[in-house]
Protein backbone atom coordinates (compact mmCIF):
# COMPACT_ATOMS: atom_id res chain seq x y z
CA UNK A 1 127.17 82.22 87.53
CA UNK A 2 126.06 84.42 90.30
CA UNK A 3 123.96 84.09 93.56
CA UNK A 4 122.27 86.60 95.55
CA UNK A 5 121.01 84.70 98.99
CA UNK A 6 118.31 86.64 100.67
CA UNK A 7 118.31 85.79 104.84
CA UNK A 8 115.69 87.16 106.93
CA UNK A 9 113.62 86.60 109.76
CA UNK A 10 109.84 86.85 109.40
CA UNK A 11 107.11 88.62 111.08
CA UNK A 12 103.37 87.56 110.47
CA UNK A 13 102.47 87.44 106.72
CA UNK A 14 99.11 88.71 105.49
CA UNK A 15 98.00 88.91 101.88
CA UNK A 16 99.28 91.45 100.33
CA UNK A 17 103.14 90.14 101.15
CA UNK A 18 101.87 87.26 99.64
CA UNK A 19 100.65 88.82 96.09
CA UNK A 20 103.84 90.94 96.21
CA UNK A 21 106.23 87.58 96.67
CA UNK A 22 104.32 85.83 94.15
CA UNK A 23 104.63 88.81 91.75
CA UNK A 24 108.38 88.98 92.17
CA UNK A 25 109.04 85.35 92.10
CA UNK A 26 107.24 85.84 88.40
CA UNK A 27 108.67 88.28 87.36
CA UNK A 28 112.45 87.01 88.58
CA UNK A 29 111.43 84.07 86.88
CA UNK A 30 110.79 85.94 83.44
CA UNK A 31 113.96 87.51 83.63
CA UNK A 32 116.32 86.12 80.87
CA UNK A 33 119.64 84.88 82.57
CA UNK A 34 117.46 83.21 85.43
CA UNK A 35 118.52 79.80 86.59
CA UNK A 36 116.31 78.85 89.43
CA UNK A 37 116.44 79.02 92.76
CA UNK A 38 116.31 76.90 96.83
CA UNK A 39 115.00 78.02 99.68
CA UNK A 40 115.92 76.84 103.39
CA UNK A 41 115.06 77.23 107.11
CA UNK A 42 117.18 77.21 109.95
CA UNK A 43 114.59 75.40 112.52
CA UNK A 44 116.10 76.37 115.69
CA UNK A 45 116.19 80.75 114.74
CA UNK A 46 113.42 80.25 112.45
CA UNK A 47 115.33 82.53 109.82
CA UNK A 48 115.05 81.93 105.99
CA UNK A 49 117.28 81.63 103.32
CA UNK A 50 116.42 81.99 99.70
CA UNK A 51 118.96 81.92 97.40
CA UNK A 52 118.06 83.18 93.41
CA UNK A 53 121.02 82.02 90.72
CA UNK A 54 122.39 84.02 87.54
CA UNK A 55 124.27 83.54 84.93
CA UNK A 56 125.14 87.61 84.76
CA UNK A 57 125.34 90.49 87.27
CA UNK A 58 123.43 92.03 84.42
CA UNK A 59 120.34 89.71 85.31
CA UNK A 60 120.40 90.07 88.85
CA UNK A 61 120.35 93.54 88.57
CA UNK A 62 117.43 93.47 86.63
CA UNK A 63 115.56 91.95 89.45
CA UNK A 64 116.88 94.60 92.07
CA UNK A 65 115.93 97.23 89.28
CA UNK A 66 111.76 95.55 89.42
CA UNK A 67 109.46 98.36 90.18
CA UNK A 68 107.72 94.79 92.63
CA UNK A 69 110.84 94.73 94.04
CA UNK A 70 111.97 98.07 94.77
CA UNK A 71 108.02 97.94 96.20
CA UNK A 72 108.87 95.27 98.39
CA UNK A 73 112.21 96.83 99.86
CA UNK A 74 110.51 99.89 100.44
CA UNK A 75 107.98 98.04 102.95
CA UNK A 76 110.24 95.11 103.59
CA UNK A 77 110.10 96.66 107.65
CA UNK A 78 105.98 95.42 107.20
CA UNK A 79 106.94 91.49 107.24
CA UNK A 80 110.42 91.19 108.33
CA UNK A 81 112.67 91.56 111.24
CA UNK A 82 115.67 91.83 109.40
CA UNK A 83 117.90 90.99 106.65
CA UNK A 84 121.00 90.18 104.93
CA UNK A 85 121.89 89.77 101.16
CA UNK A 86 125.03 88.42 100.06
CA UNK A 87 125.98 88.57 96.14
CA UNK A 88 128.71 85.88 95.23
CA UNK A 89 130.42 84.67 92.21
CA UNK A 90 129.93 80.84 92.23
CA UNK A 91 133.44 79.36 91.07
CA UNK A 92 132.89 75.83 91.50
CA UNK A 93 130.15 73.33 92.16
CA UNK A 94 130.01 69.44 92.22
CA UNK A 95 128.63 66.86 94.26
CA UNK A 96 127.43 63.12 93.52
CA UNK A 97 124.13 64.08 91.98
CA UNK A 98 122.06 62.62 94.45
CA UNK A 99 120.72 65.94 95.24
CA UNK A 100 120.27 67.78 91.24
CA UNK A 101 122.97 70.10 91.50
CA UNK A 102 122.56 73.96 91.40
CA UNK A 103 119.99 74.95 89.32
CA UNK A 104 120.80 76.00 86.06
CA UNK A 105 124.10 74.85 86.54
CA UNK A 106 126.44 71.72 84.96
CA UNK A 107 128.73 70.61 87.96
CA UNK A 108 132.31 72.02 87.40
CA UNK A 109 135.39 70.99 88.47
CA UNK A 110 137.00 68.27 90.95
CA UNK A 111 136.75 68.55 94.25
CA UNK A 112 139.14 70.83 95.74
């Protein structure tokens, strides 16, 4: 399984970032070898994390390769002030199920 964890920090939103993010969260979610995703904000910088899982490099790339997307990153500069992706292998996850898990994903593993 892979993850690619999108940070940024937001400016004002209007409409259209909102049909585009709608349209790529679609289409991301069409993509065979999608597993789901989380999102989180840090309250005290305000900065947002959402982070999309695989289950092949093949699937994410799919995504990057979205004409919505490539749209998107071309006028990212529009709605944010700044960003940060980060791609990673997932090797283990567990936990005590209180919280679901990754989506997509069986826990695996002990504890280390």
């Amino acid at each position: 399984m892979y993850t690619s964890t999108f940070v940024f920090a937001a400016k004002a939103f209007d409409a259209e970032f909102h049909r585009l993010d709608d349209a790529i969260a679609t289409a991301a979610r069409s993509i065979p070898g999608y597993l789901g995703e989380t999102s989180w904000e840090h309250p005290q910088s305000g900065q947002i994390a959402n982070v999309y899982y695989w289950d092949s490099l093949e699937a994410l790339q799919a995504l990057v390769d979205h004409p919505l997307h490539r749209e998107a990153k071309a006028r990212q500069a529009n709605w944010l002030d700044g960003y940060h992706v980060t791609i990673a292998q997932v090797l283990r996850t567990y936990g005590d199920g209180k919280l679901g898990g990754v989506p997509g994903a069986a826990s695996q593993g002990a504890r280390p």
